[in-house]
N, C-alpha and C. Protein backbone atom coordinates (compact mmCIF):
# COMPACT_ATOMS: atom_id res chain seq x y z
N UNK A 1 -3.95 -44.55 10.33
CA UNK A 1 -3.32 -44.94 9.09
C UNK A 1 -4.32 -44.89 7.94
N UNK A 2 -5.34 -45.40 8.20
CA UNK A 2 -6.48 -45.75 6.96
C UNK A 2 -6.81 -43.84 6.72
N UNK A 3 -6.84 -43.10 7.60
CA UNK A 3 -7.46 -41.81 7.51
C UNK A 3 -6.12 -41.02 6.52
N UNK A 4 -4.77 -41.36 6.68
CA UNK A 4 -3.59 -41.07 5.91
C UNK A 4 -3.87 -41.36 4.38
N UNK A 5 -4.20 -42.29 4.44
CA UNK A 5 -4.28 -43.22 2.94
C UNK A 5 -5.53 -42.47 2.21
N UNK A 6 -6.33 -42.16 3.34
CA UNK A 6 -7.47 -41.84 2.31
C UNK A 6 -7.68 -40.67 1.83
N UNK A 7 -6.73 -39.82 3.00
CA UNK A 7 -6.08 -38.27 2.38
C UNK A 7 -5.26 -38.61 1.14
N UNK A 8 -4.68 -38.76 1.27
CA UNK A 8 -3.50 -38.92 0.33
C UNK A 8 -3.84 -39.72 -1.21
N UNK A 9 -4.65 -40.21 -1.08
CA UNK A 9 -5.12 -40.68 -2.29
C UNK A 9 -5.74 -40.11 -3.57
N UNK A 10 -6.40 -39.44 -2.44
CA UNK A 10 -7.47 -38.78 -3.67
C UNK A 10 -6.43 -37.28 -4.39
N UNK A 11 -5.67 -36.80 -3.48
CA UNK A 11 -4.68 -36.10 -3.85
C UNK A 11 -3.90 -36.92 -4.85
N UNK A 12 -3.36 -37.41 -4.53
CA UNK A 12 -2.37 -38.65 -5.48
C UNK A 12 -3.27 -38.70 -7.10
N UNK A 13 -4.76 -39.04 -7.28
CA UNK A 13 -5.25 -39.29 -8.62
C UNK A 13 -5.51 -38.06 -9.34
N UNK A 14 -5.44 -36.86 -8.32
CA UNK A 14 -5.74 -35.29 -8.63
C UNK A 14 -4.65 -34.99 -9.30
N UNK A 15 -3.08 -35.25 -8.92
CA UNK A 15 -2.29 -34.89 -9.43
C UNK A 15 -1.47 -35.28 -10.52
N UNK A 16 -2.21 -36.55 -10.91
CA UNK A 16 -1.55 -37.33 -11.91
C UNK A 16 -2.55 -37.56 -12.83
N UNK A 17 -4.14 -37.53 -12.88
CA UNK A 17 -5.04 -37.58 -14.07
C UNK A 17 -6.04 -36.82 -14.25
N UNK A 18 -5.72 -35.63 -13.28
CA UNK A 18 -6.94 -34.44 -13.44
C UNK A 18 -6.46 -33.07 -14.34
N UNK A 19 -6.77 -32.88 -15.52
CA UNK A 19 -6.33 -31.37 -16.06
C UNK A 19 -6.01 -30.77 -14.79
N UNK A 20 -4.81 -29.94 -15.23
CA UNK A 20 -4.51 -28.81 -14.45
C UNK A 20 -5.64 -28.00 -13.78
N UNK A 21 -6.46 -27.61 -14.74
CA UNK A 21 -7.17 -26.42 -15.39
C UNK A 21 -8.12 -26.67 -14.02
N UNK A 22 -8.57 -28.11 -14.05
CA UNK A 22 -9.63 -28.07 -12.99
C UNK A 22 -9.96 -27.92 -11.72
N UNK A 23 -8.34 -28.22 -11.10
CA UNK A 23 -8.42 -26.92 -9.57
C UNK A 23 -7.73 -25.44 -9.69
N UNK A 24 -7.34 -25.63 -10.63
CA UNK A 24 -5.78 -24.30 -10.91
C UNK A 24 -7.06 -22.89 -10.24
N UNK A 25 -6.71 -21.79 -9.55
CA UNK A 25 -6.97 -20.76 -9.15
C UNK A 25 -8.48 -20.77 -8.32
N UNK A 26 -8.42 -22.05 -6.91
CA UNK A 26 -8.71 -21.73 -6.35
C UNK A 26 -8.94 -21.08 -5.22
N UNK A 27 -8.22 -19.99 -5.35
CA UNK A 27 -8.00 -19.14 -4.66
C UNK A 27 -6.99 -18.02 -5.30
N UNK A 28 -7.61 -16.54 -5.17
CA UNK A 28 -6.51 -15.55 -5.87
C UNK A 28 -6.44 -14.46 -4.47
N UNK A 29 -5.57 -13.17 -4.85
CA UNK A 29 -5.30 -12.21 -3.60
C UNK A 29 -4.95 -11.07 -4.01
N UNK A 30 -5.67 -10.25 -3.91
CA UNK A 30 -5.96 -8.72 -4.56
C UNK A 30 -4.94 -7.76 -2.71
N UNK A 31 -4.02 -6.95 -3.65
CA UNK A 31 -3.47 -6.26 -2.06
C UNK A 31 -4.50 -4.77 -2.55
N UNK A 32 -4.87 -4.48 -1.10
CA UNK A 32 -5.06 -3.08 -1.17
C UNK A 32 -4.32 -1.91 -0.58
N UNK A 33 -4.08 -0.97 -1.05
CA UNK A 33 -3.50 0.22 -0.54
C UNK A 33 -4.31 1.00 0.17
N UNK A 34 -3.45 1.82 1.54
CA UNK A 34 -4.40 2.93 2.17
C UNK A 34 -3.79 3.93 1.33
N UNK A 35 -2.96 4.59 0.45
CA UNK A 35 -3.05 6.01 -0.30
C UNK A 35 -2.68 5.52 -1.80
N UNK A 36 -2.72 6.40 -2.70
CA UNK A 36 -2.67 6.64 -3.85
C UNK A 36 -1.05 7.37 -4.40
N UNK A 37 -0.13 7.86 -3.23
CA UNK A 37 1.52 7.92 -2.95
C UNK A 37 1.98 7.74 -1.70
N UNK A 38 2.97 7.51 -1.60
CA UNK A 38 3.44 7.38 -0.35
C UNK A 38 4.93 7.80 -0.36
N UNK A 39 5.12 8.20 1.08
CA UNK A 39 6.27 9.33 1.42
C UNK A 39 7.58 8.28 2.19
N UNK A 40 8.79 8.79 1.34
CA UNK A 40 9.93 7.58 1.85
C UNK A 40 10.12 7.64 3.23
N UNK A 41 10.31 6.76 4.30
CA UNK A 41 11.05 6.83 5.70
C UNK A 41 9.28 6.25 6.55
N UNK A 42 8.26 6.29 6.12
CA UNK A 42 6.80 6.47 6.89
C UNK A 42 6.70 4.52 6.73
N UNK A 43 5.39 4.41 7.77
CA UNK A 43 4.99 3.28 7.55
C UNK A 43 3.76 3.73 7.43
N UNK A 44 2.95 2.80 6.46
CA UNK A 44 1.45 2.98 5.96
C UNK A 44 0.79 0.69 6.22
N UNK A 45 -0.77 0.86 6.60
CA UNK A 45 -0.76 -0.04 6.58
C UNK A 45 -1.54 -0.30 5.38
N UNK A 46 -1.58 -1.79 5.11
CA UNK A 46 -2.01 -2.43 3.52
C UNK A 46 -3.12 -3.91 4.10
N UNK A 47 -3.36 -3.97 3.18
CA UNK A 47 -4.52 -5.43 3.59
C UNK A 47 -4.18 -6.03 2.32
N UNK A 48 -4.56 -7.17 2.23
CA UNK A 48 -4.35 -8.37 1.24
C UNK A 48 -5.42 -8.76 1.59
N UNK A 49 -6.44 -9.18 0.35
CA UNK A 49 -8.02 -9.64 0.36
C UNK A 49 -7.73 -11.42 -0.58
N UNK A 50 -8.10 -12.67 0.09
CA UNK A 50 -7.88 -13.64 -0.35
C UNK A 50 -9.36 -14.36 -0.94
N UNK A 51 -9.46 -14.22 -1.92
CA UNK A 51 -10.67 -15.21 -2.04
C UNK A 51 -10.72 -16.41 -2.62
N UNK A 52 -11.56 -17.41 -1.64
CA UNK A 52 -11.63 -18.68 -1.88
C UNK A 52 -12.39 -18.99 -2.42
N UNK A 53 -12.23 -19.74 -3.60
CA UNK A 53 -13.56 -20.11 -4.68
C UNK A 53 -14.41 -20.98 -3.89
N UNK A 54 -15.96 -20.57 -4.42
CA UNK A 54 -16.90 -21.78 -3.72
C UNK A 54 -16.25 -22.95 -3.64
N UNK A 55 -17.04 -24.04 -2.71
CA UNK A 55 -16.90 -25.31 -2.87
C UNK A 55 -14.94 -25.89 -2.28
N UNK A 56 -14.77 -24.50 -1.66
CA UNK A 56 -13.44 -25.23 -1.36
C UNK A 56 -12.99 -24.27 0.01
N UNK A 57 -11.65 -24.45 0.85
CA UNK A 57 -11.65 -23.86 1.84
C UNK A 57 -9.89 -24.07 1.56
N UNK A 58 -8.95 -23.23 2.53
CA UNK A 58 -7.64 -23.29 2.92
C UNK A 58 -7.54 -23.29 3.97
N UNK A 59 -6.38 -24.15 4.79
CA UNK A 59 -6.12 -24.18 6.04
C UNK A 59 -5.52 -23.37 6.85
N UNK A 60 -6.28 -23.24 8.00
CA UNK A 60 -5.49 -21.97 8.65
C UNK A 60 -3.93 -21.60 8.71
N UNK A 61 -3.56 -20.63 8.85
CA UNK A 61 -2.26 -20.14 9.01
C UNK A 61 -1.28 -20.46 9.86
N UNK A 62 -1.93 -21.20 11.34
CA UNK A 62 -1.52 -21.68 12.41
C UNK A 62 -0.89 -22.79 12.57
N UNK A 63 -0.70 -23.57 13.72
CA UNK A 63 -0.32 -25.07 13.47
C UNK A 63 -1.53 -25.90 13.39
N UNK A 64 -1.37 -26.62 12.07
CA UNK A 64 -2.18 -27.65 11.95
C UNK A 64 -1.76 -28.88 11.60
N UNK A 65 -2.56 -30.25 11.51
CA UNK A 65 -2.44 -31.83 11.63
C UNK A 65 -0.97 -32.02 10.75
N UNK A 66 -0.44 -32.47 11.08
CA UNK A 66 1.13 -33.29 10.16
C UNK A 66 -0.14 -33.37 9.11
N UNK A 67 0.84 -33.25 7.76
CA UNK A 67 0.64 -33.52 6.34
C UNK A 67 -0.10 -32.78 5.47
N UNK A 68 -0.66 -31.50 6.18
CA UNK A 68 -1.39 -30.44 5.80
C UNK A 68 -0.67 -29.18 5.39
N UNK A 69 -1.10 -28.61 4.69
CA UNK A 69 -0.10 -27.35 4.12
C UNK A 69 -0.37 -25.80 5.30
N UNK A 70 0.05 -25.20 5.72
CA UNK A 70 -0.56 -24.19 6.78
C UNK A 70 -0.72 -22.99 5.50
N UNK A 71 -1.41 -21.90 5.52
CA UNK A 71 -1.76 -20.34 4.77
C UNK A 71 -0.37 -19.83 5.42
N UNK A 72 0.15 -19.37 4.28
CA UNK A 72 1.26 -18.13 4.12
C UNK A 72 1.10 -17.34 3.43
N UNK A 73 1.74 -16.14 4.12
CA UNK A 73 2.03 -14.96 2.84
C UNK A 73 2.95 -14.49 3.44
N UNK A 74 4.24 -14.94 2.62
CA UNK A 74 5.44 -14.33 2.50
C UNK A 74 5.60 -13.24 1.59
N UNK A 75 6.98 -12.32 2.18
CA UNK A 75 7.27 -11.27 1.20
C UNK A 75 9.18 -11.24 1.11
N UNK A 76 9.76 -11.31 -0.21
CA UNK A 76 11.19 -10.99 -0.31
C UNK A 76 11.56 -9.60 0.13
N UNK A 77 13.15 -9.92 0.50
CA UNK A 77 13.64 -8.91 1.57
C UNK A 77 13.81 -8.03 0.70
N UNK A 78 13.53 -6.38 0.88
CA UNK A 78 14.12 -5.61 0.03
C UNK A 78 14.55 -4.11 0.56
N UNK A 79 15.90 -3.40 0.34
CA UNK A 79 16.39 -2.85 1.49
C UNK A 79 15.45 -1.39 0.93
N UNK A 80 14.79 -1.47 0.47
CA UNK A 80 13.58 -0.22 0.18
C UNK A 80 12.29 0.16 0.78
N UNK A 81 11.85 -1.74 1.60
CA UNK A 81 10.74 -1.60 1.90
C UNK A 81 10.47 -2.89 3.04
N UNK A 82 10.15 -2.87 3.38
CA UNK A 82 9.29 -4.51 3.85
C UNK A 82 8.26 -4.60 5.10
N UNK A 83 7.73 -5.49 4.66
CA UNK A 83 6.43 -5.51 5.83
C UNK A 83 6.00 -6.46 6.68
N UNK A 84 5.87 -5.82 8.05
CA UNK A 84 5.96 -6.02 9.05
C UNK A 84 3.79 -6.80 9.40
N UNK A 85 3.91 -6.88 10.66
CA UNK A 85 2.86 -7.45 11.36
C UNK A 85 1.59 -8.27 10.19
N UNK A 86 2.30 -8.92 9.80
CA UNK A 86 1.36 -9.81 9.40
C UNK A 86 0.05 -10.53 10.06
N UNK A 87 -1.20 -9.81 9.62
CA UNK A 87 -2.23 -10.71 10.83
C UNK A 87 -3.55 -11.21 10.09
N UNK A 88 -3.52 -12.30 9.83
CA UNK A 88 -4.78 -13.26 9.51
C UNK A 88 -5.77 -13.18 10.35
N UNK A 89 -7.18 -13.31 9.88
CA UNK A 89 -8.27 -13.19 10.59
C UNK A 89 -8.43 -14.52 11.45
N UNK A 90 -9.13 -15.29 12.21
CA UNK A 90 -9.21 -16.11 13.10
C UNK A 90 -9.59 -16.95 11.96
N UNK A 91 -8.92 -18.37 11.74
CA UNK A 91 -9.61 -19.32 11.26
C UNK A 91 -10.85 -19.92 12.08
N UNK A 92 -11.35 -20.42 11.14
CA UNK A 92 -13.22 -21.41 12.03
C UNK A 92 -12.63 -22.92 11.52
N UNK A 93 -12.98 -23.75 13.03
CA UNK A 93 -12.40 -24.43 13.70
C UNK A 93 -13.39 -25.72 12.81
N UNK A 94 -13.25 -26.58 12.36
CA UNK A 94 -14.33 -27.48 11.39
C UNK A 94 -13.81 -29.13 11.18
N UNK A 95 -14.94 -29.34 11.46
CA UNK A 95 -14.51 -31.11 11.30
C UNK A 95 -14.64 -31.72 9.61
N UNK A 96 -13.48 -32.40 9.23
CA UNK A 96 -13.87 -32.54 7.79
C UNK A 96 -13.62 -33.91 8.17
N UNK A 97 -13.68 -35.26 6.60
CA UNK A 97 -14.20 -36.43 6.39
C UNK A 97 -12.76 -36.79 6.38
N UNK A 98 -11.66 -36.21 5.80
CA UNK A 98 -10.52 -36.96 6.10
C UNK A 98 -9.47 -36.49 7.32
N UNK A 99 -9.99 -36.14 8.21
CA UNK A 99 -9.14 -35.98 9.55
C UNK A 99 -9.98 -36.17 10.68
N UNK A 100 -9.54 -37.07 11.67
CA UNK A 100 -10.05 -37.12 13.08
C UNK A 100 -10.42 -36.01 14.12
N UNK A 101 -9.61 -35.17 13.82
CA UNK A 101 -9.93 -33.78 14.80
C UNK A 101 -10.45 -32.80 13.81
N UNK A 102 -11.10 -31.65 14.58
CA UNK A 102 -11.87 -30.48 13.89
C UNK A 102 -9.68 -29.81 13.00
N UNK A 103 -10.17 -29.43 12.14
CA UNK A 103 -9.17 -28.14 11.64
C UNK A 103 -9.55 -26.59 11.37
N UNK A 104 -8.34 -25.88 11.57
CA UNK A 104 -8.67 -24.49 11.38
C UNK A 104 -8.90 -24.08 9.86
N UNK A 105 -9.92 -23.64 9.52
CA UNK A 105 -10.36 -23.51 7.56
C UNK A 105 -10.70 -21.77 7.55
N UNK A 106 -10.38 -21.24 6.31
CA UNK A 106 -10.64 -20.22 5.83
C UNK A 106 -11.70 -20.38 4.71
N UNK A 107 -12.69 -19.43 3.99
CA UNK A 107 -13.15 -20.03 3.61
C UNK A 107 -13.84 -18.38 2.79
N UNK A 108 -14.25 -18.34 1.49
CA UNK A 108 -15.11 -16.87 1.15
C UNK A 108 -14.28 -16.16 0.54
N UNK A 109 -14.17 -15.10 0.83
CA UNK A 109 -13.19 -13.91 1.58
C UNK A 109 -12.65 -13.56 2.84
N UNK A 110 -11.48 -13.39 2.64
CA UNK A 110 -10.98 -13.20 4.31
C UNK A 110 -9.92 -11.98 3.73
N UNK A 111 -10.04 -11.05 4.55
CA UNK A 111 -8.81 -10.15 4.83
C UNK A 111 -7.23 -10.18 5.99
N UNK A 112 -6.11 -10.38 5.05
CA UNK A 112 -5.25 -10.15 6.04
C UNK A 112 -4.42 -8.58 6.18
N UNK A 113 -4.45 -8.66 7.29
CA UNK A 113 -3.94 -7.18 7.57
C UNK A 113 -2.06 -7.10 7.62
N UNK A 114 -1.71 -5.80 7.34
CA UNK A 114 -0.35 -5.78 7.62
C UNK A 114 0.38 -4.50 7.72
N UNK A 115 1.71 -4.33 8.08
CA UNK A 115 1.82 -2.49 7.53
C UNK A 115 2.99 -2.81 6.78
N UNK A 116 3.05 -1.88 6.09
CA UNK A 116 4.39 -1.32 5.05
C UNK A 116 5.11 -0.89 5.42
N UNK A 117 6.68 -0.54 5.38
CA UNK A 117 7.47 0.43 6.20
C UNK A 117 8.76 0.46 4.81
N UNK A 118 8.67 2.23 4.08
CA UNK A 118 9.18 2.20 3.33
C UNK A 118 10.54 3.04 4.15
N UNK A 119 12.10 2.59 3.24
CA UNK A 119 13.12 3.17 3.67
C UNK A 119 13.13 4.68 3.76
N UNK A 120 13.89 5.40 4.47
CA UNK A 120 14.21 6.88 4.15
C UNK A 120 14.94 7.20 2.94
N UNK A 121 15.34 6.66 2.24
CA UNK A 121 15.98 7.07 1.41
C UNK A 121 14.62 8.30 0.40
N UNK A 122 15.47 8.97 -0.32
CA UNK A 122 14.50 10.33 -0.83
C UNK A 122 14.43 9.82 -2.06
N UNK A 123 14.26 8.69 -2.51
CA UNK A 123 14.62 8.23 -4.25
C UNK A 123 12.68 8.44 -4.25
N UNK A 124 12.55 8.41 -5.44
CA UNK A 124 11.04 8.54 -6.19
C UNK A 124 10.60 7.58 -6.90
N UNK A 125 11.80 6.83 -7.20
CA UNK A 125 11.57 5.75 -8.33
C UNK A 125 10.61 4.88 -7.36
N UNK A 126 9.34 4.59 -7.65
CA UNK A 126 8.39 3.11 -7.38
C UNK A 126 8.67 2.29 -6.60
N UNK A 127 8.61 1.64 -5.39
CA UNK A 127 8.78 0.77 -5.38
C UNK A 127 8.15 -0.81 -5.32
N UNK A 128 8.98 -1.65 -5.19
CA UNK A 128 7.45 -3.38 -5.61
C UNK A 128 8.14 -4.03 -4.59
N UNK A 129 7.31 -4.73 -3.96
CA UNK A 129 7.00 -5.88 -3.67
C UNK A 129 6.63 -7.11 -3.86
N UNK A 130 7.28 -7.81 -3.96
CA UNK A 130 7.23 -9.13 -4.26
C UNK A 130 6.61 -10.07 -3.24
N UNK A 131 6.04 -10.79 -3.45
CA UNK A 131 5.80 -11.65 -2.26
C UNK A 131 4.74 -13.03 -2.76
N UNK A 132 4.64 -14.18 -1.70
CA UNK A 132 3.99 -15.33 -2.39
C UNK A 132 2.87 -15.83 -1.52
N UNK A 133 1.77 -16.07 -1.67
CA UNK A 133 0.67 -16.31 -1.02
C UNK A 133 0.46 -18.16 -0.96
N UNK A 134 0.84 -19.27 -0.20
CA UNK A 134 1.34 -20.65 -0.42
C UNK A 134 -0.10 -20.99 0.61
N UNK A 135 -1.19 -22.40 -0.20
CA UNK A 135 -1.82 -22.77 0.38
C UNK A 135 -2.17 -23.92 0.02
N UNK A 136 -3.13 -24.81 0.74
CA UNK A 136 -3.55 -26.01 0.20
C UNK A 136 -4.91 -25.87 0.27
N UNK A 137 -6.00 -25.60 -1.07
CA UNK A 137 -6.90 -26.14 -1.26
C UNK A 137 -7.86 -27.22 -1.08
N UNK A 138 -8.55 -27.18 -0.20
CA UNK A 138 -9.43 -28.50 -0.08
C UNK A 138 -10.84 -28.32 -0.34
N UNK A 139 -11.51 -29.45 -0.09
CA UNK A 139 -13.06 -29.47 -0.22
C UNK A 139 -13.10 -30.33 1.13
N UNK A 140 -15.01 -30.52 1.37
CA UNK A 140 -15.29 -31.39 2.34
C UNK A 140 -14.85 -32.78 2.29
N UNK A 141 -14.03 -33.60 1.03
CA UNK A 141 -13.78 -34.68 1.25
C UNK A 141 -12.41 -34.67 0.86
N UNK A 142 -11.43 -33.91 0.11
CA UNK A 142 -10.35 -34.18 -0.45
C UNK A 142 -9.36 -33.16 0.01
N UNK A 143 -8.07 -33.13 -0.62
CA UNK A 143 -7.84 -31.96 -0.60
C UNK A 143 -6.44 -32.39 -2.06
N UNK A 144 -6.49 -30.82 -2.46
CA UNK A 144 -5.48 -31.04 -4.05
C UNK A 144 -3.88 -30.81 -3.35
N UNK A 145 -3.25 -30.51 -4.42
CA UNK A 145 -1.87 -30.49 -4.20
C UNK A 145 -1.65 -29.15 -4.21
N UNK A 146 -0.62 -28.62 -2.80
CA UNK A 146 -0.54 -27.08 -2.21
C UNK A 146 -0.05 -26.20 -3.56
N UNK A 147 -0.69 -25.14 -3.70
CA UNK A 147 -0.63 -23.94 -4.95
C UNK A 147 0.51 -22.94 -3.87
N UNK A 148 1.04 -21.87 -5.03
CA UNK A 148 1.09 -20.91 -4.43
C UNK A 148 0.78 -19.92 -5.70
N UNK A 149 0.91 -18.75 -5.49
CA UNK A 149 0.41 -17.35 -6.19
C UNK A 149 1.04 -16.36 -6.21
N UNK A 150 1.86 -15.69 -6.91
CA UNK A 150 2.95 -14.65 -6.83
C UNK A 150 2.04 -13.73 -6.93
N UNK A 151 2.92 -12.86 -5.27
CA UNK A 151 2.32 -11.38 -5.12
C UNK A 151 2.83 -10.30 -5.30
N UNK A 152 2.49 -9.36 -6.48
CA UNK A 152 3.47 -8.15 -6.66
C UNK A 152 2.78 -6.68 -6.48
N UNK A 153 2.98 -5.69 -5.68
CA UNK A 153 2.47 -4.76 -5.33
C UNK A 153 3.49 -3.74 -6.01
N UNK A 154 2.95 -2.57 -7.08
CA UNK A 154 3.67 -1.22 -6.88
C UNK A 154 3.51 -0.35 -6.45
N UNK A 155 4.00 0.59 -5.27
CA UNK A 155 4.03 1.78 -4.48
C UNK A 155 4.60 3.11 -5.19
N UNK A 156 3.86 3.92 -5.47
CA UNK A 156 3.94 5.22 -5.91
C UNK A 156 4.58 6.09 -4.57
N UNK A 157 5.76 6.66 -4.92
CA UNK A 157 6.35 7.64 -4.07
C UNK A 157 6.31 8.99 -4.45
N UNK A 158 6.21 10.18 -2.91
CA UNK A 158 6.16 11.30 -3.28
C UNK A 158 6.96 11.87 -2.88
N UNK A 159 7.54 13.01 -3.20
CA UNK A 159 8.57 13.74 -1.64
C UNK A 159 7.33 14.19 -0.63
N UNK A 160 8.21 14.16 0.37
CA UNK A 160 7.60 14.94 2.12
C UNK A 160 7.35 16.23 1.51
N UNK A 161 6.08 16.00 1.95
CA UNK A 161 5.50 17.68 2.11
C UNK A 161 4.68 17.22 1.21
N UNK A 162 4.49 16.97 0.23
CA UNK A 162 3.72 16.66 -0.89
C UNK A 162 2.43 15.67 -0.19
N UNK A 163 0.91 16.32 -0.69
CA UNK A 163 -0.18 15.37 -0.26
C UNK A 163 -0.70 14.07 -0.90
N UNK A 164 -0.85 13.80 -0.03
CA UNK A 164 -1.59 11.92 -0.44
C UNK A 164 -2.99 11.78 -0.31
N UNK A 165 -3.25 10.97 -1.10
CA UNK A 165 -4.92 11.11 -1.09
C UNK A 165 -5.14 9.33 -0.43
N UNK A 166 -5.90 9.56 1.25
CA UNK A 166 -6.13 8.14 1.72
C UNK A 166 -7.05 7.17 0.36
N UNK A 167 -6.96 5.68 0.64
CA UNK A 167 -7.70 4.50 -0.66
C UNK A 167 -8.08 4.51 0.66
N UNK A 168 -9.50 4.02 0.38
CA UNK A 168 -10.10 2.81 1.40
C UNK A 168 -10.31 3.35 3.00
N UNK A 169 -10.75 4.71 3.10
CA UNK A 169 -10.79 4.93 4.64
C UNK A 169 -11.19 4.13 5.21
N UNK A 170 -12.53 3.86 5.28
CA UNK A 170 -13.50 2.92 5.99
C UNK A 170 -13.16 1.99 6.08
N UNK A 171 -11.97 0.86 5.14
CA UNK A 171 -11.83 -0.42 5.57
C UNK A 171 -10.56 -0.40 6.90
N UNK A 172 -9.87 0.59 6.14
CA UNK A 172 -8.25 0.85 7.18
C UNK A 172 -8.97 1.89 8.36
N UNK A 173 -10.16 2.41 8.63
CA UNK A 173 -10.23 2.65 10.04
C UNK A 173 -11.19 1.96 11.08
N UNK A 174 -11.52 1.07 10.36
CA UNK A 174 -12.73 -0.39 10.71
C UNK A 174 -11.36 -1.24 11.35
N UNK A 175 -10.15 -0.94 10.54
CA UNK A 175 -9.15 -2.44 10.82
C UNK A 175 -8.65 -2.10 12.03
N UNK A 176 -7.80 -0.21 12.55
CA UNK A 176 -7.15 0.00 13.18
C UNK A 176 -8.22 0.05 14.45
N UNK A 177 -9.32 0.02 14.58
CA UNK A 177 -10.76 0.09 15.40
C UNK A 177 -10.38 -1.39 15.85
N UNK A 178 -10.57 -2.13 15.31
CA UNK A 178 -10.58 -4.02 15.62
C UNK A 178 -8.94 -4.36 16.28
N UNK A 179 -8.47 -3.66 15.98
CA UNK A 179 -6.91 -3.57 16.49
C UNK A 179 -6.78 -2.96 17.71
N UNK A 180 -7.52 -1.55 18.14
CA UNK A 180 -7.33 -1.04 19.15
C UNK A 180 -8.43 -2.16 20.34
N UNK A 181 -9.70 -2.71 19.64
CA UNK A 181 -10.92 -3.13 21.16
C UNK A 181 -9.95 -4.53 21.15
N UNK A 182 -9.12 -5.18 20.15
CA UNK A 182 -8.61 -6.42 20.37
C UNK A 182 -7.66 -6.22 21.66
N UNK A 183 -6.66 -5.26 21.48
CA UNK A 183 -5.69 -4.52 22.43
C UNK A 183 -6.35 -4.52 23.70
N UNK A 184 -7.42 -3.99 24.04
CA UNK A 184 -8.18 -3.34 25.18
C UNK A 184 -8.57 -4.91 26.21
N UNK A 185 -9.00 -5.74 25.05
CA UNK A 185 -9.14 -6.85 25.66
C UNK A 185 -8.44 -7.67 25.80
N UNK A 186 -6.82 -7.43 25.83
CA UNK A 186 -6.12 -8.28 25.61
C UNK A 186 -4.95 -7.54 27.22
N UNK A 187 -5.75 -6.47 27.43
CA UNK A 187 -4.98 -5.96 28.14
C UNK A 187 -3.41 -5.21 27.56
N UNK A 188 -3.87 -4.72 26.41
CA UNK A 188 -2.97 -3.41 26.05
C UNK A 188 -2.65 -2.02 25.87
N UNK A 189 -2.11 -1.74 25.10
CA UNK A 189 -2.35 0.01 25.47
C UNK A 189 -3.07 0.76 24.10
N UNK A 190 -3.71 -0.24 23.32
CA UNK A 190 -4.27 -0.04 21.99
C UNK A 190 -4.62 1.51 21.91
């Protein structure tokens, strides 16, 4: 109970006599693309890069303690596009001052991985993505009141047949590499 109260408190004076200004954007999320167009009916994969301002951490994505906010990144349904396998890097497992057990924390930069899967339809017009990145900010003794961050991606379309120029080889064949030895050891067909 006393460990409840003492969470909750310091949140409680954060949200009622601290400028906005002074936790507002700790944490923002840059998406990256693997091409520069992309062809209707294909799936391509994408990464979302989250960075956490010094001096603070977000809680893992997983299940964690009642009263804690978990890392999301949601995306709205859209019959043009939507994306599939959402995968967060491993949270690190950490004991902080207002909870009894270790919790899962993110913390820096972290990359989450995912793929795209645009419709067949042959239209050209752009398409976006919408989507919301929902977390709770903490430090080693407190933690503020859960943010979220609207995520909007636009996708350049080409017709089939037409070439694409890969973004980012090295990060998207480092990812599908960590994907295939994860597989191998997991006993799959990576």
């Amino acid at each position: 109970m006393k460990k409840t109260i003492s969470f909750w408190l310091p949140v409680l004076f954060f949200a009622l006599f601290m400028p906005c200004g002074l936790w507002a954007q700790t944490a923002g999320i840059e998406a990256i693309q693997s091409s520069d167009t992309y062809h209707p009916g294909r799936t391509y994969p994408i990464a979302f890069k989250i960075h956490i301002k010094d001096g603070w951490y977000i809680h893992g994505n997983g299940h964690i303690s009642e009263g804690l906010i978990p890392t999301s990144l949601v995306f709205d349904n859209a019959p043009e596009l939507k994306v599939t396998h959402i995968r967060f890097p491993a949270a690190v497992k950490k004991k902080v001052d207002y909870l009894d057990e270790p919790v899962d924390l993110f913390s820096g930069d972290i990359l989450v991985e995912a793929s795209i899967v645009f419709s067949g339809d042959d239209s050209l017009v752009p398409r976006v993505l919408n989507g919301t990145l929902s977390y709770q900010a903490c430090s080693g003794t407190l933690c503020i009141a859960p943010e979220k961050i609207p995520v909007k991606v636009t996708f350049a379309m080409t017709p089939e047949g037409t070439a694409t120029r890969d973004l980012h080889p090295e990060l998207f064949a480092s990812l599908l590499a960590g994907k295939r030895n994860e597989s191998k050891k997991q006993g799959g067909f990576g």
